[in-house]
PDB file of N, CA and C in Angstrom:
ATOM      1  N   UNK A   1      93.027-113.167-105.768  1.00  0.00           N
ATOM      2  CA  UNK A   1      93.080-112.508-107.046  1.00  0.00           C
ATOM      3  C   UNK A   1      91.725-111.876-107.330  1.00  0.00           C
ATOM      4  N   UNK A   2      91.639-110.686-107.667  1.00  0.00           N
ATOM      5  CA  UNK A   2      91.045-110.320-108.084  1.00  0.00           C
ATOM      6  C   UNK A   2      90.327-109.764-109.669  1.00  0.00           C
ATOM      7  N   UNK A   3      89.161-110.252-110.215  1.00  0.00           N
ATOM      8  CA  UNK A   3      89.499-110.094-111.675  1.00  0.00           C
ATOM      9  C   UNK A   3      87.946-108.922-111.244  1.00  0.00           C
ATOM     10  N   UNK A   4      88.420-108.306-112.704  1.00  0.00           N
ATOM     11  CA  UNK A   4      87.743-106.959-113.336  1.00  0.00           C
ATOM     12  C   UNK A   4      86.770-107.207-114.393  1.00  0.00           C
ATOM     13  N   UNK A   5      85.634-107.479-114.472  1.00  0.00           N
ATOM     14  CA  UNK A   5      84.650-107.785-115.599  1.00  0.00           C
ATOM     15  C   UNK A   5      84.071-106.207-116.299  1.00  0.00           C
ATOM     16  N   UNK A   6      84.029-106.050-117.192  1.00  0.00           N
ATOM     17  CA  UNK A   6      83.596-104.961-117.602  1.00  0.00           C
ATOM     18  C   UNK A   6      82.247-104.714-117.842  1.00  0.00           C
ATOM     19  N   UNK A   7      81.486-104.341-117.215  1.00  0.00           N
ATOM     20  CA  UNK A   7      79.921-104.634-117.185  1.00  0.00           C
ATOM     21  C   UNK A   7      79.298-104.522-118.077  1.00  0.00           C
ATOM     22  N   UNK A   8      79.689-104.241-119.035  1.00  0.00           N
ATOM     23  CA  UNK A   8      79.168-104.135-120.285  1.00  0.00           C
ATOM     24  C   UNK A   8      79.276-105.190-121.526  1.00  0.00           C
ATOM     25  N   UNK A   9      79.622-106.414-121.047  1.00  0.00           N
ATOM     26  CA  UNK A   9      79.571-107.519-121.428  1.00  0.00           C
ATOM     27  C   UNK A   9      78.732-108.811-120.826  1.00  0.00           C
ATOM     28  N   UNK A  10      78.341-108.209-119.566  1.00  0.00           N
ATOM     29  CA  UNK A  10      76.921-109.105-118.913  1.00  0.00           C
ATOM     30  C   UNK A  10      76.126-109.442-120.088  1.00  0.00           C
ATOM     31  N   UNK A  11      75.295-110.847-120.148  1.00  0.00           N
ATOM     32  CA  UNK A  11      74.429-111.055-120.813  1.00  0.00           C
ATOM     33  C   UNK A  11      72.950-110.604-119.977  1.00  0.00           C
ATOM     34  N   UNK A  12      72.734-110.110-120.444  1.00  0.00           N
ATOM     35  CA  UNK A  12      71.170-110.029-119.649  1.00  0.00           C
ATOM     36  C   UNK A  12      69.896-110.839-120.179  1.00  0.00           C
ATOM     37  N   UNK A  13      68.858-111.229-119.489  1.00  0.00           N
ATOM     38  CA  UNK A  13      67.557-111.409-120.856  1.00  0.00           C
ATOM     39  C   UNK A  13      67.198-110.602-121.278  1.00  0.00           C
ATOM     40  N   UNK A  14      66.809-110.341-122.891  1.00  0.00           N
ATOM     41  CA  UNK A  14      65.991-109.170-123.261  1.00  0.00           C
ATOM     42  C   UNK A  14      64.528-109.711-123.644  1.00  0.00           C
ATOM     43  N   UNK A  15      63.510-108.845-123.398  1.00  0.00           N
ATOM     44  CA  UNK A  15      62.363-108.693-124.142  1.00  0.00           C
ATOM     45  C   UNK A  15      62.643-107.857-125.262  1.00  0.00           C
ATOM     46  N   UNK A  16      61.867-108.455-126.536  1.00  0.00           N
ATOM     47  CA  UNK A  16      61.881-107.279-127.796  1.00  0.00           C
ATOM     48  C   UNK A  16      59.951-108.089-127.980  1.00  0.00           C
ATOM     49  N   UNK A  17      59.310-106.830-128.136  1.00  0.00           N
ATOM     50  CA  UNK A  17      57.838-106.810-128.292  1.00  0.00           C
ATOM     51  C   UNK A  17      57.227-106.158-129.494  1.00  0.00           C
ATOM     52  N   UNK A  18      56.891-106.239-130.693  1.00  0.00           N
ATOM     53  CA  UNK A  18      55.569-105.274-131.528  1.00  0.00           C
ATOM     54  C   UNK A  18      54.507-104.492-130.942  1.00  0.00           C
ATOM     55  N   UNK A  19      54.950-103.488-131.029  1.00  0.00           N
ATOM     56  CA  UNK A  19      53.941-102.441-130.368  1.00  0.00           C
ATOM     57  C   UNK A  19      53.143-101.776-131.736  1.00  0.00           C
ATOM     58  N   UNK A  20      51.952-101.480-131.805  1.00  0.00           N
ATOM     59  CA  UNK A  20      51.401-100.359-133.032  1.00  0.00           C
ATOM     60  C   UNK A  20      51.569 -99.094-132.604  1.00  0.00           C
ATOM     61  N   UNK A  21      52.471 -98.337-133.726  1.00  0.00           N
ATOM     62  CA  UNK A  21      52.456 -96.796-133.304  1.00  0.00           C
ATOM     63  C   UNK A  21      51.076 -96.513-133.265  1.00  0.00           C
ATOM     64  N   UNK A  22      51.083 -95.133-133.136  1.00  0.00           N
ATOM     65  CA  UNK A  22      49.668 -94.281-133.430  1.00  0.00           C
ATOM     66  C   UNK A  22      49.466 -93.861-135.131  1.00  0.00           C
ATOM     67  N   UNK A  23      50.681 -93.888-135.563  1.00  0.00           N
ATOM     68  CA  UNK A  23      50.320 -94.253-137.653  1.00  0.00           C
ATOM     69  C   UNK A  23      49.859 -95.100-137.690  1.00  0.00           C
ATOM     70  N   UNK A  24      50.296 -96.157-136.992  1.00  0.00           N
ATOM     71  CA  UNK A  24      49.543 -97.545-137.754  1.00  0.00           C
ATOM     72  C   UNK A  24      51.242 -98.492-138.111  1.00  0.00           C
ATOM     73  N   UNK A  25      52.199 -97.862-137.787  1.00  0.00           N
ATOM     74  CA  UNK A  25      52.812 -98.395-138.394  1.00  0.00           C
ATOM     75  C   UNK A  25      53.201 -99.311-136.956  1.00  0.00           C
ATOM     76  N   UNK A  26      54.370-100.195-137.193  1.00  0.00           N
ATOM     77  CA  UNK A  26      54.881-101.581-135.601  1.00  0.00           C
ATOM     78  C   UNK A  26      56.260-100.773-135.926  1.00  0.00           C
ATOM     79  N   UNK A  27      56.542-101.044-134.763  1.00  0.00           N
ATOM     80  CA  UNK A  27      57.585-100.906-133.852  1.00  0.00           C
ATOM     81  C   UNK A  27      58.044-101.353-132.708  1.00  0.00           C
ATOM     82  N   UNK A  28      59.350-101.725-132.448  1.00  0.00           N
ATOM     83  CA  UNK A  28      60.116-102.693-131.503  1.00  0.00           C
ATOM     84  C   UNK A  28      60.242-102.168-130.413  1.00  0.00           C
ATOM     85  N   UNK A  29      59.512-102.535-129.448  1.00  0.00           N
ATOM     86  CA  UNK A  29      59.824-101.915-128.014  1.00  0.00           C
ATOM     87  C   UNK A  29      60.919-103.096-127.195  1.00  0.00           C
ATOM     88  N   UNK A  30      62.290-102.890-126.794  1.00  0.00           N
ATOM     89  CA  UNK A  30      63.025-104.009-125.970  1.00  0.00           C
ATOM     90  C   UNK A  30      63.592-103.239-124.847  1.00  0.00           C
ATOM     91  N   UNK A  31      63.328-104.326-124.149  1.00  0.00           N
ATOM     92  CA  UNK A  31      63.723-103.615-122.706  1.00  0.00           C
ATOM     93  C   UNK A  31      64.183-105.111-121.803  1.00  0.00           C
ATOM     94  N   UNK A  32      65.122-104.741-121.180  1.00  0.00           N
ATOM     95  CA  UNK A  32      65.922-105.442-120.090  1.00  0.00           C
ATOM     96  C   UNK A  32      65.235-105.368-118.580  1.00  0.00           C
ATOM     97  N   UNK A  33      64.996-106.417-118.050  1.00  0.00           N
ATOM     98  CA  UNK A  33      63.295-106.440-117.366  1.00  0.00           C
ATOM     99  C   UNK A  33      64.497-106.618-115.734  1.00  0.00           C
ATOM    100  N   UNK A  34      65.644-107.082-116.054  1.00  0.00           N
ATOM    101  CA  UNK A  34      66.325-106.855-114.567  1.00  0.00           C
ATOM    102  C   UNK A  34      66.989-105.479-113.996  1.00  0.00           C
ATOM    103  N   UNK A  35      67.136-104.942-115.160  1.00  0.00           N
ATOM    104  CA  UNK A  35      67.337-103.088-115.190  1.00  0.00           C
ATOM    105  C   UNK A  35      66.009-102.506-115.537  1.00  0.00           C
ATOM    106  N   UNK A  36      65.595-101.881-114.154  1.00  0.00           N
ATOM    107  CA  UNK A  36      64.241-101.563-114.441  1.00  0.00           C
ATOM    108  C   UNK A  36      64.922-100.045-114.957  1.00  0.00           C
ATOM    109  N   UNK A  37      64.040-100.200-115.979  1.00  0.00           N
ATOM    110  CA  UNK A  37      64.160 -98.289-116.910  1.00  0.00           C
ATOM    111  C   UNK A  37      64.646 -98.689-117.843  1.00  0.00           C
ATOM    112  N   UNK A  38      65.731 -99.701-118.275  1.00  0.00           N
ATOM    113  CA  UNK A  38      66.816 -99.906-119.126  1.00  0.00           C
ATOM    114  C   UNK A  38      65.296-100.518-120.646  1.00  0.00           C
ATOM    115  N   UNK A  39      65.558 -99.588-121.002  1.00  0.00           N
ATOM    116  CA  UNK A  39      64.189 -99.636-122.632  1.00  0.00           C
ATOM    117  C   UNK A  39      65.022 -98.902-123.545  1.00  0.00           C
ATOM    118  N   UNK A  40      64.199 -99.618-125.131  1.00  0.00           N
ATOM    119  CA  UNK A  40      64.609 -98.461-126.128  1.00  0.00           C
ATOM    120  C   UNK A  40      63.690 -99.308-127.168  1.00  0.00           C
ATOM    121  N   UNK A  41      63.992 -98.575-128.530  1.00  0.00           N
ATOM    122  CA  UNK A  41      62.890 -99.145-129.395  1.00  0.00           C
ATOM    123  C   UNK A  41      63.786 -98.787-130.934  1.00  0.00           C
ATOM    124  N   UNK A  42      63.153 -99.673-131.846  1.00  0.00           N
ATOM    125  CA  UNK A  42      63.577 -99.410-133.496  1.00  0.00           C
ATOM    126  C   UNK A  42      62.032 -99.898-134.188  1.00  0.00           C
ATOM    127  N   UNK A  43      62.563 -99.183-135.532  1.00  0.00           N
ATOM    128  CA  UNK A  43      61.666 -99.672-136.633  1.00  0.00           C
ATOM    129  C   UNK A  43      61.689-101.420-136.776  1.00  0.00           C
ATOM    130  N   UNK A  44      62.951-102.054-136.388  1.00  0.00           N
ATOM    131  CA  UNK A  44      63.235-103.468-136.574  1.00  0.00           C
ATOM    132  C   UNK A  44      63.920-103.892-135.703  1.00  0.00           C
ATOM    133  N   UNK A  45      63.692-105.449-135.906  1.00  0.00           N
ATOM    134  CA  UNK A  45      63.961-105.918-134.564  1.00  0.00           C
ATOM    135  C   UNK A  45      65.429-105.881-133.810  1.00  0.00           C
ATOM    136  N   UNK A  46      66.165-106.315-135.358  1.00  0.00           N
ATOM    137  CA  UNK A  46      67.558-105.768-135.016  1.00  0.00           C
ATOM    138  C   UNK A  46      68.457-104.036-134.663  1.00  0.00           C
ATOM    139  N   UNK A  47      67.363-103.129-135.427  1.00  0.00           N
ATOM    140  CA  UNK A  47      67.553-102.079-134.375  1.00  0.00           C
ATOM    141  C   UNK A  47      67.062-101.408-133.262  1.00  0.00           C
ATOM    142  N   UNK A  48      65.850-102.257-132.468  1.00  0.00           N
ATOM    143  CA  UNK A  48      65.825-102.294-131.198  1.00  0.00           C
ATOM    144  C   UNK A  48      66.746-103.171-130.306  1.00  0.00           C
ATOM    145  N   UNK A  49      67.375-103.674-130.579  1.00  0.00           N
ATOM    146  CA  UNK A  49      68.827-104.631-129.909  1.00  0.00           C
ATOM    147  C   UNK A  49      69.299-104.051-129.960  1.00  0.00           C
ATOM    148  N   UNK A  50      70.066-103.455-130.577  1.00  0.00           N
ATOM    149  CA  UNK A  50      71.199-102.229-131.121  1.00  0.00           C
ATOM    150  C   UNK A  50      70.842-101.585-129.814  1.00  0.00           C
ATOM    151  N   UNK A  51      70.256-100.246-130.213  1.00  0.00           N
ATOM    152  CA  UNK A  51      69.121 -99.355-129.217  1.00  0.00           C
ATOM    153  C   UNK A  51      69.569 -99.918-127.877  1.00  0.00           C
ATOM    154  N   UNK A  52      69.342-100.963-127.506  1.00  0.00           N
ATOM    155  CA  UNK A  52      69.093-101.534-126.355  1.00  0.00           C
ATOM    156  C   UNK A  52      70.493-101.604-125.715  1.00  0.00           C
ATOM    157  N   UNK A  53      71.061-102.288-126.454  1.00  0.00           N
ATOM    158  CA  UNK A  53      72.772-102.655-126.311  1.00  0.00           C
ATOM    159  C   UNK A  53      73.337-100.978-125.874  1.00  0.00           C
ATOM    160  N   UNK A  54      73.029 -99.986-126.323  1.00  0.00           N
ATOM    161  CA  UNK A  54      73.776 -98.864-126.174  1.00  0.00           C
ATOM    162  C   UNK A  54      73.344 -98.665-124.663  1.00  0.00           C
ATOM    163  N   UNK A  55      71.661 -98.249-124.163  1.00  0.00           N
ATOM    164  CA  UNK A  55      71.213 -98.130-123.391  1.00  0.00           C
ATOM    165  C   UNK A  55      71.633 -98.836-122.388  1.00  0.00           C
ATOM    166  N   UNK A  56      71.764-100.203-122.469  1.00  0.00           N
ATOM    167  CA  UNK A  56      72.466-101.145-121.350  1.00  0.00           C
ATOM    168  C   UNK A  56      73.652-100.398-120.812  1.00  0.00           C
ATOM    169  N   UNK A  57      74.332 -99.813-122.123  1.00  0.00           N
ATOM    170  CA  UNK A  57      76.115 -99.707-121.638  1.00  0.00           C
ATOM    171  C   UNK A  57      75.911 -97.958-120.963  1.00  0.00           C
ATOM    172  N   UNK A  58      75.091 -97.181-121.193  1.00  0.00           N
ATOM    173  CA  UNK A  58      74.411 -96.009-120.387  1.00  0.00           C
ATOM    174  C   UNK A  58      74.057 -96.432-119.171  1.00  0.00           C
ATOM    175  N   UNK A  59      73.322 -97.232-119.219  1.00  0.00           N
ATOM    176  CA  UNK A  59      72.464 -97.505-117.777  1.00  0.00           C
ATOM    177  C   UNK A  59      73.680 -98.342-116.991  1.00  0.00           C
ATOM    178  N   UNK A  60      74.345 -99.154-117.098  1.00  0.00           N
ATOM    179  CA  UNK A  60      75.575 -99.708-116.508  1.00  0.00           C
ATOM    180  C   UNK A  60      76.518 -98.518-116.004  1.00  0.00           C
ATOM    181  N   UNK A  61      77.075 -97.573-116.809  1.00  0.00           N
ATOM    182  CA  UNK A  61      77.687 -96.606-116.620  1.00  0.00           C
ATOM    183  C   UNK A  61      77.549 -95.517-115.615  1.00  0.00           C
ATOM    184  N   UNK A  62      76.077 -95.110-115.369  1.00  0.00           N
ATOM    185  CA  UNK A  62      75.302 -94.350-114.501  1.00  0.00           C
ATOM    186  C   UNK A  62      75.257 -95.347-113.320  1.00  0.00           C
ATOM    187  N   UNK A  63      75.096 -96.484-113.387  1.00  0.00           N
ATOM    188  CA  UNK A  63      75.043 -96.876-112.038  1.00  0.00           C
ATOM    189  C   UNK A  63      76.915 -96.562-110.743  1.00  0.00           C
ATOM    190  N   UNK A  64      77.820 -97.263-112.117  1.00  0.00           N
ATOM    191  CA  UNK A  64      79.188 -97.182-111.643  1.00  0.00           C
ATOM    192  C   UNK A  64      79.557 -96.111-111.200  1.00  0.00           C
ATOM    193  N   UNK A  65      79.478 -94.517-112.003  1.00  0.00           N
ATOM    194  CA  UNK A  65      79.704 -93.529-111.471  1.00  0.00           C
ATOM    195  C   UNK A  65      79.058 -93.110-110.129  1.00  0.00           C
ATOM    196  N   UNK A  66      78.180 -93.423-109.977  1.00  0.00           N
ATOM    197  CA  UNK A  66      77.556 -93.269-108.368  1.00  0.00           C
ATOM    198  C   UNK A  66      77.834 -94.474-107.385  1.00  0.00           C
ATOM    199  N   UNK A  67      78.542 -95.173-107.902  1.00  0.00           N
ATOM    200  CA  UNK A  67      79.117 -96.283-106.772  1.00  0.00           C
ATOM    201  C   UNK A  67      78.067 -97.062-106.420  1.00  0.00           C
ATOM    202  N   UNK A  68      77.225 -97.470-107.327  1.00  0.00           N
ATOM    203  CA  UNK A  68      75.733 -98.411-107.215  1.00  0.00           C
ATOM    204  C   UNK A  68      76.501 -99.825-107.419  1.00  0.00           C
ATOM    205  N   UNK A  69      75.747-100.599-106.853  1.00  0.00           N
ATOM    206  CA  UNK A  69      75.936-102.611-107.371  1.00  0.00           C
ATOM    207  C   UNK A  69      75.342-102.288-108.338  1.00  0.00           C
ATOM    208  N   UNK A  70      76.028-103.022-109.638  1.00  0.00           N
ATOM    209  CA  UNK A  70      75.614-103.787-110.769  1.00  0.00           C
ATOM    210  C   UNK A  70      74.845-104.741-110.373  1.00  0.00           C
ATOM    211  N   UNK A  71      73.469-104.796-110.305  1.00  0.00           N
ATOM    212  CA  UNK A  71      72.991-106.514-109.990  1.00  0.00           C
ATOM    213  C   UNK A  71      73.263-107.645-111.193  1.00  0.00           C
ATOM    214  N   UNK A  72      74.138-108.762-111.033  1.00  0.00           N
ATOM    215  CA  UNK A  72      74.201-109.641-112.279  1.00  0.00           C
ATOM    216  C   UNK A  72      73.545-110.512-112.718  1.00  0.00           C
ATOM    217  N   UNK A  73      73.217-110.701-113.755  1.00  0.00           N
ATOM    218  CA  UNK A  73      72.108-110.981-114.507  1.00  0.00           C
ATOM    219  C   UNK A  73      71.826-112.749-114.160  1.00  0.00           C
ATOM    220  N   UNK A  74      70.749-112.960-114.056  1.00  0.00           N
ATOM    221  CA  UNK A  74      69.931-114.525-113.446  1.00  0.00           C
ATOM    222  C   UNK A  74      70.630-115.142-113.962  1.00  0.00           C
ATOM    223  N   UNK A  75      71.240-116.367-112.977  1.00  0.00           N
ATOM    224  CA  UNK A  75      71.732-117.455-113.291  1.00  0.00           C
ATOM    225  C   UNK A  75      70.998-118.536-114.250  1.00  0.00           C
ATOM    226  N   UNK A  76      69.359-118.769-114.125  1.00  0.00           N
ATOM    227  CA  UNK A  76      68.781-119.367-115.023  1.00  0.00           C
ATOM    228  C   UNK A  76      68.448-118.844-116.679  1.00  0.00           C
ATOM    229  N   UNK A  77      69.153-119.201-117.439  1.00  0.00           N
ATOM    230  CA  UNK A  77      69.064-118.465-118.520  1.00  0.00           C
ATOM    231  C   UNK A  77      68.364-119.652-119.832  1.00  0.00           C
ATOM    232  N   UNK A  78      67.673-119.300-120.383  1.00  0.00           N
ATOM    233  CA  UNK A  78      66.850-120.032-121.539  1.00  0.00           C
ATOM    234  C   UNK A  78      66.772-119.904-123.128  1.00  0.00           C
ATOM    235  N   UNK A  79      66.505-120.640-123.788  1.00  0.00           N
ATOM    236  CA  UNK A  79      67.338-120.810-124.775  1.00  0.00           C
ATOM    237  C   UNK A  79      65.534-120.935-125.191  1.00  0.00           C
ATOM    238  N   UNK A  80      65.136-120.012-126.421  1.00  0.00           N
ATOM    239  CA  UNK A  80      64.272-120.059-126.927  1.00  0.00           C
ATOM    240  C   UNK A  80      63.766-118.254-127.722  1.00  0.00           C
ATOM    241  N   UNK A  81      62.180-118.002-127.646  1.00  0.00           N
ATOM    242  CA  UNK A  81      61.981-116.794-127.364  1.00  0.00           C
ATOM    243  C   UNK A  81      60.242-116.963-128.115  1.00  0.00           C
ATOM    244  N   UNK A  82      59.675-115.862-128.426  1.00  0.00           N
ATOM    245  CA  UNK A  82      58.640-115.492-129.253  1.00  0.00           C
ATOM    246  C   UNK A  82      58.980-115.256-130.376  1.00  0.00           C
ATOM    247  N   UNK A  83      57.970-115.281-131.308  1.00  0.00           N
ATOM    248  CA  UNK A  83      57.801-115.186-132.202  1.00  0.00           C
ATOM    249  C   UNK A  83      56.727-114.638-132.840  1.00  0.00           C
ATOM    250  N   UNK A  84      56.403-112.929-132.738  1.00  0.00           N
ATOM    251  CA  UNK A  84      55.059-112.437-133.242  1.00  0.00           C
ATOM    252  C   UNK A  84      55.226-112.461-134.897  1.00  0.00           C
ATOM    253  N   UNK A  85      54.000-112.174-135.396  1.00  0.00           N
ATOM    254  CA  UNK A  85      53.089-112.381-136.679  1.00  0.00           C
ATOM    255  C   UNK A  85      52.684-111.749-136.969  1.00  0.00           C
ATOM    256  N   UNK A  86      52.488-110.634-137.703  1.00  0.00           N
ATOM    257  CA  UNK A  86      51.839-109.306-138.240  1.00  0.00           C
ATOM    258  C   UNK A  86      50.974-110.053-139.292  1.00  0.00           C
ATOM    259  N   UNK A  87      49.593-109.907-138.817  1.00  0.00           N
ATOM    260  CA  UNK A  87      49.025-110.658-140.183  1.00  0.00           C
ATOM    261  C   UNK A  87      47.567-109.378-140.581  1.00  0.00           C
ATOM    262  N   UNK A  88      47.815-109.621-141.925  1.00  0.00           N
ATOM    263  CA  UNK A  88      46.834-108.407-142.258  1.00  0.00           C
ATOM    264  C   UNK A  88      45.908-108.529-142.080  1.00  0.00           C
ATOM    265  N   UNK A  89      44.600-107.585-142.078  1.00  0.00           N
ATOM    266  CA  UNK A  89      43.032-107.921-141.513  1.00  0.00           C
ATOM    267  C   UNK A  89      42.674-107.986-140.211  1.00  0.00           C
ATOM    268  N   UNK A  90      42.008-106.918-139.700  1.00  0.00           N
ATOM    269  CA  UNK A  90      40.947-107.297-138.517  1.00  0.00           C
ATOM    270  C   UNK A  90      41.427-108.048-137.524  1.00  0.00           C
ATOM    271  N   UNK A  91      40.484-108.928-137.101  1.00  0.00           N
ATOM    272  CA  UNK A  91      40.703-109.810-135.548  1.00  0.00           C
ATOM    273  C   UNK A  91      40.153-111.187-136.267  1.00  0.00           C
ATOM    274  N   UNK A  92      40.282-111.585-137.494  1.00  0.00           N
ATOM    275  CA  UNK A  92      40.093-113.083-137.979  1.00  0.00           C
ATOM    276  C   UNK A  92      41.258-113.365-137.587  1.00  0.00           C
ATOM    277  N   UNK A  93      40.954-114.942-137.374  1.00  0.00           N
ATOM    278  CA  UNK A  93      42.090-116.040-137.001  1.00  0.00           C
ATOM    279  C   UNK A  93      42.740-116.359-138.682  1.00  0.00           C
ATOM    280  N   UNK A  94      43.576-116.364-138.639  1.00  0.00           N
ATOM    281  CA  UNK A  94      44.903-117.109-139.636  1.00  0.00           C
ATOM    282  C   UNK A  94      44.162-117.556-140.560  1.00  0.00           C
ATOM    283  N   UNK A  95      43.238-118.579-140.270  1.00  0.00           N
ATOM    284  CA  UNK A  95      42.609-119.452-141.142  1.00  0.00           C
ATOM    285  C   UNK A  95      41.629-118.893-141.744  1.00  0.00           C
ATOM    286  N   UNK A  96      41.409-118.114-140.940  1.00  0.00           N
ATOM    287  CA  UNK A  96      40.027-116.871-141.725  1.00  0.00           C
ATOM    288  C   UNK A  96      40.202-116.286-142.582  1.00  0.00           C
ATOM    289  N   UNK A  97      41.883-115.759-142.711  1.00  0.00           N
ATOM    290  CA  UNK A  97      41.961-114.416-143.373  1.00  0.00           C
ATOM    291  C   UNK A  97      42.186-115.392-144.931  1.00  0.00           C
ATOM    292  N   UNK A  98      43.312-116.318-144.752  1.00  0.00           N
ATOM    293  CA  UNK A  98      43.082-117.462-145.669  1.00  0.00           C
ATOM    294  C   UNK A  98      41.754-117.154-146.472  1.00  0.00           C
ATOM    295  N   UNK A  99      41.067-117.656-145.677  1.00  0.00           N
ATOM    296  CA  UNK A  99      39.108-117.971-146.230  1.00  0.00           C
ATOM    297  C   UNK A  99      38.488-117.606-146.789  1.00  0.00           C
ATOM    298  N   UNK A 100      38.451-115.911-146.411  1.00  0.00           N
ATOM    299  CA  UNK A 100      37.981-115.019-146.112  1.00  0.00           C
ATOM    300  C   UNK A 100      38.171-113.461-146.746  1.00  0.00           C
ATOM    301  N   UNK A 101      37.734-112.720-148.253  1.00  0.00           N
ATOM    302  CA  UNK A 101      38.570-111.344-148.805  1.00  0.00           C
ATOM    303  C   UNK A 101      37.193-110.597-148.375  1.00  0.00           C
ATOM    304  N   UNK A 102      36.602-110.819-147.047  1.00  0.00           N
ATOM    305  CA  UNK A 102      36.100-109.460-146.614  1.00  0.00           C
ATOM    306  C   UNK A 102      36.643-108.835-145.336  1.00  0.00           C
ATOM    307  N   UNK A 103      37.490-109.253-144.991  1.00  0.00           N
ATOM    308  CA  UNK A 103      38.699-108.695-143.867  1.00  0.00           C
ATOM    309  C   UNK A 103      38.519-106.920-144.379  1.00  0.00           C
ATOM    310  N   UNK A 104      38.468-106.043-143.681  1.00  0.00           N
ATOM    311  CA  UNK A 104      39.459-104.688-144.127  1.00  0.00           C
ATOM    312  C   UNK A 104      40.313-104.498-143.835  1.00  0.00           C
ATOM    313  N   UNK A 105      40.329-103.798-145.750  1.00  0.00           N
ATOM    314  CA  UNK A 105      41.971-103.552-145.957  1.00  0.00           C
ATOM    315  C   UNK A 105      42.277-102.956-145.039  1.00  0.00           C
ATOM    316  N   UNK A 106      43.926-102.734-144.862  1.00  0.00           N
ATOM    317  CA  UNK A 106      44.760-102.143-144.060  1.00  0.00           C
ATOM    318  C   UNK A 106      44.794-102.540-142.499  1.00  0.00           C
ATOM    319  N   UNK A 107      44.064-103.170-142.015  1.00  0.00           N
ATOM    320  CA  UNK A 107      43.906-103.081-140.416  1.00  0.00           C
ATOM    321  C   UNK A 107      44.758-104.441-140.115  1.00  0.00           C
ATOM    322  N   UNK A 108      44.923-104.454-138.668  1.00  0.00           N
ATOM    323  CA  UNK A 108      46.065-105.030-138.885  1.00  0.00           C
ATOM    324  C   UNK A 108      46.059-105.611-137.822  1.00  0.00           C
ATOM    325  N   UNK A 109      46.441-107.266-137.269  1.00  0.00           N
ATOM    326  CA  UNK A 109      46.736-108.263-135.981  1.00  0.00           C
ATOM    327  C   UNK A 109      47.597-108.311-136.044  1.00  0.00           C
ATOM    328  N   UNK A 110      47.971-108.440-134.186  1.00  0.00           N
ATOM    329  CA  UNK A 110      49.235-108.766-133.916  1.00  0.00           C
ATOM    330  C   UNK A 110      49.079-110.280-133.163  1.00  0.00           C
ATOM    331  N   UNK A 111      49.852-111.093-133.391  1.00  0.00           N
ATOM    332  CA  UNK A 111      49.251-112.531-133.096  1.00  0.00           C
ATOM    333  C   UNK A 111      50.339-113.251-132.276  1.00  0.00           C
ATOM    334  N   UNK A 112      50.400-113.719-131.593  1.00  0.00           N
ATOM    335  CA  UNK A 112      51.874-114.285-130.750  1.00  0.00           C
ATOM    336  C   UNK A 112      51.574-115.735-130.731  1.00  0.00           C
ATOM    337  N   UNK A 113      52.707-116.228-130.699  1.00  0.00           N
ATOM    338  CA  UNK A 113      53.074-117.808-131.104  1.00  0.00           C
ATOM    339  C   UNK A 113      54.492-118.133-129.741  1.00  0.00           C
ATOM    340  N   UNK A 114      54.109-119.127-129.349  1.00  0.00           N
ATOM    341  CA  UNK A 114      55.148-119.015-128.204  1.00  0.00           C
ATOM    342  C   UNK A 114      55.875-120.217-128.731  1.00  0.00           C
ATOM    343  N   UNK A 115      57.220-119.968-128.700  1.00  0.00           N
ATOM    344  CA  UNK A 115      57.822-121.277-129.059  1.00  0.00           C
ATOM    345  C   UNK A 115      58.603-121.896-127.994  1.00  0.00           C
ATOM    346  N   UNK A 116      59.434-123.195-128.159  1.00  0.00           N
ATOM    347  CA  UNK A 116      59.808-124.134-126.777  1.00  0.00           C
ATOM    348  C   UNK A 116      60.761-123.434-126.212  1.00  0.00           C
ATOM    349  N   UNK A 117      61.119-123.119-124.682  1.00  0.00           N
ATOM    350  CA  UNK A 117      61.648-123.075-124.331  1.00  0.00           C
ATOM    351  C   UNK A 117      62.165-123.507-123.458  1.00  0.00           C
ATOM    352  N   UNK A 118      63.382-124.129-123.251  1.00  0.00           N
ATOM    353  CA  UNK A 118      64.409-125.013-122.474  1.00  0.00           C
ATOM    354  C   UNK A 118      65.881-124.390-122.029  1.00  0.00           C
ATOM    355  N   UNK A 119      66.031-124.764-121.035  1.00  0.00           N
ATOM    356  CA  UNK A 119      67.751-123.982-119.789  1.00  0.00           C
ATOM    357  C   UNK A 119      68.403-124.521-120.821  1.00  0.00           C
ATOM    358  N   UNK A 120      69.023-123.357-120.714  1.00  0.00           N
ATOM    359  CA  UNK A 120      70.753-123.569-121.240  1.00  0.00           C
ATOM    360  C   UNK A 120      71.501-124.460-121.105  1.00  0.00           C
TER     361      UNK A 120
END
């Protein structure tokens, strides 16, 4: 027997990252790191998933029409993720900015916090 999966229901891992535009403003860069190319980006985090989700079902699609393998996505899969921090001020630590009202205004850290991660 043969069964038919529709590739566009693979789970893949995603990265979703805070990038600083060149305004100044953040933005979601996510990209699927086993489909190399497979990227996209939003103002938020949930519409860089979005973004991403479409791109997946593009980049899946382009492979099929040319009669490419789908490679399927790692059997080890993990249950966790990051968690960045936009915190206002300079390059003081957390506790600084707390401390501290000579930070300048507007400038801006990006701070990463890794949280537990454990297999599925």
């Amino acid at each position: 027997m043969t069964v038919v999966v529709d590739p566009s229901v693979l789970q893949y891992p995603v990265e979703i990252r805070p990038e600083l535009a060149a305004d100044g403003s953040v933005v979601y860069m996510a990209e699927i790191p086993e489909l190399p190319g497979c990227m996209s980006h939003g103002t938020t985090i949930e519409e860089a998933r979005q973004s991403l989700e479409d791109a997946k079902r593009e980049y899946l699609a382009a492979l099929e029409e040319r009669n490419l393998p789908i490679p399927p996505p790692s059997p080890q899969r993990v249950v966790g993720g990051v968690t960045w921090t936009v915190i206002e001020g300079g390059t003081a630590a957390a506790s600084e900015i707390a401390a501290s009202s000579s930070i300048p205004p507007g400038s801006v850290r990006l701070r990463r916090r890794t949280e537990a991660l454990e297999p599925a």
